[in-house]
Protein backbone atom coordinates (compact mmCIF):
# COMPACT_ATOMS: atom_id res chain seq x y z
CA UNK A 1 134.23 90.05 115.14
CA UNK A 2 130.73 89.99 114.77
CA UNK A 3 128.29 92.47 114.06
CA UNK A 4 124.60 93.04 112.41
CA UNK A 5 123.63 94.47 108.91
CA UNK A 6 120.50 96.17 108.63
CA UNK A 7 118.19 97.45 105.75
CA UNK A 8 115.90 100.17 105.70
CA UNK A 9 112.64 99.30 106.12
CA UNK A 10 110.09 101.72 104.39
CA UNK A 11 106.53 100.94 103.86
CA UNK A 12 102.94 102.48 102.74
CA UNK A 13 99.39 101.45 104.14
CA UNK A 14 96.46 103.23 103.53
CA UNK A 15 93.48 103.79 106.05
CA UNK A 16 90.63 105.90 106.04
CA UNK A 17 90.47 108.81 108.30
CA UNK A 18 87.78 111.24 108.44
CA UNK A 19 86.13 110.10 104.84
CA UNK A 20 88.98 110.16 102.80
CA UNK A 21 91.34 107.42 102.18
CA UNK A 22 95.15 108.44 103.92
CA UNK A 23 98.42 107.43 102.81
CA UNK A 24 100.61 106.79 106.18
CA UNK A 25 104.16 106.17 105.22
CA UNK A 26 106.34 104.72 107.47
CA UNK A 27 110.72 104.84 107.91
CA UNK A 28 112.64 102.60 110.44
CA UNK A 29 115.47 104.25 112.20
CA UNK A 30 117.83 103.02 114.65
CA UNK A 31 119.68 105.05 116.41
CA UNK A 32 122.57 103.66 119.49
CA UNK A 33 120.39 100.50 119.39
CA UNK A 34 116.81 102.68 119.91
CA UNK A 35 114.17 101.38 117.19
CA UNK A 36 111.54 104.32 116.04
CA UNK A 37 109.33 104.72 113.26
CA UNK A 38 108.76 108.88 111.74
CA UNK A 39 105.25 108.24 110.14
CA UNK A 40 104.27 111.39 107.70
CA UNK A 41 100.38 111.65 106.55
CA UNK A 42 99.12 114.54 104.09
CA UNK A 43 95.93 116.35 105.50
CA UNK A 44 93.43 118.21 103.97
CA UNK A 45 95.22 121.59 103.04
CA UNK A 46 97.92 119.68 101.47
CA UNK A 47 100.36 119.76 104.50
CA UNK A 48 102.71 117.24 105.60
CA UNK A 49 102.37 115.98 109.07
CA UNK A 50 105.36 114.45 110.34
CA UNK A 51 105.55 112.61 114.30
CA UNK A 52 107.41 109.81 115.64
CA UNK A 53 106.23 106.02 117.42
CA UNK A 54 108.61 104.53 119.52
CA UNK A 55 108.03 101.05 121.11
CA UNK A 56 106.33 101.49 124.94
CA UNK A 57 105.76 98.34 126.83
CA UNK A 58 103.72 96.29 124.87
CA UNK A 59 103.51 98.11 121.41
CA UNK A 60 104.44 101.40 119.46
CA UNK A 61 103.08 104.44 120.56
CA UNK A 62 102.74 108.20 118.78
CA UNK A 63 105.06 110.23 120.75
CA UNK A 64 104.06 114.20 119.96
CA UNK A 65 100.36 114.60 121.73
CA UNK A 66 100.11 117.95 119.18
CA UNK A 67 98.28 115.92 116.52
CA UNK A 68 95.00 116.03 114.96
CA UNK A 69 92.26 113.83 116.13
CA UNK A 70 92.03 112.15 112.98
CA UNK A 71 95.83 110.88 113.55
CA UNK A 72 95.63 109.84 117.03
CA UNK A 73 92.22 108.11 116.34
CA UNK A 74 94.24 105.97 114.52
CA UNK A 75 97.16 104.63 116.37
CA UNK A 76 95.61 101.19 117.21
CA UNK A 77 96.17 100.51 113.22
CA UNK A 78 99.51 102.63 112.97
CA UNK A 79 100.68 100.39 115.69
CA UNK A 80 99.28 97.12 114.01
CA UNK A 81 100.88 98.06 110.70
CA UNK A 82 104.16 98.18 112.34
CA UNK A 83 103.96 94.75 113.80
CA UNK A 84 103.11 93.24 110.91
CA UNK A 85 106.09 94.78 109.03
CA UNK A 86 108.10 93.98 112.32
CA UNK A 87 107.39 90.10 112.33
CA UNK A 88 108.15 89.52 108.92
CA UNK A 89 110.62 91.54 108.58
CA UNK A 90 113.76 89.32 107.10
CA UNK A 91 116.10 91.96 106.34
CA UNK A 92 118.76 91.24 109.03
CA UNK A 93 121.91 89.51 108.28
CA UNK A 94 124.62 88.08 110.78
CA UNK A 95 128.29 88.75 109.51
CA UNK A 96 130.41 86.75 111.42
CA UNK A 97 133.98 87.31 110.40
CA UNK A 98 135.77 83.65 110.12
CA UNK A 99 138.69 83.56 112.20
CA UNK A 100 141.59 83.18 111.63
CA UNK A 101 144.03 79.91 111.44
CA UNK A 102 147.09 79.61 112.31
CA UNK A 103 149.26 76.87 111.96
């Protein structure tokens, strides 16, 4: 039997949006094989926004239009960030169950 270990894969960047410097953090999650990312960013007030990127042809892509500006402005480097962490990425691990021998 073989079958695939993951770890989670968290990460931080920061970029500046509208004059102030942002802290985007990012979460993996894979759910019945589907890869997304829930990115959450703080805005001005103090409030938590929370949206999704899934993967969409050639890259990752915000998936709730219901953002501000600032956020959506943005998703060229949201997107970049996540293929960076993507490609180097080691965290996988193969456990292949030896089998058994009979004599």
């Amino acid at each position: 039997m073989n079958f695939e270990l993951r770890r989670n894969l968290q990460f931080t960047k920061l970029i500046k949006a509208e004059g102030r410097l942002r802290e985007f953090n990012f979460t993996r999650h894979t759910v019945l094989g589907d890869t997304f990312f829930t990115v959450d960013v703080v805005d001005d007030r103090g409030n938590r926004i929370i949206f999704r990127m899934q993967r969409s042809g050639n890259g990752w892509s915000i998936t709730n239009p219901d953002l501000p500006d600032w956020v959506l402005h943005n998703e060229p480097f949201l997107q970049q960030f996540i293929e960076e962490e993507m490609s180097t990425d080691d965290r996988v691990h193969r456990v292949v169950e030896p089998e058994s021998q009979t004599s």
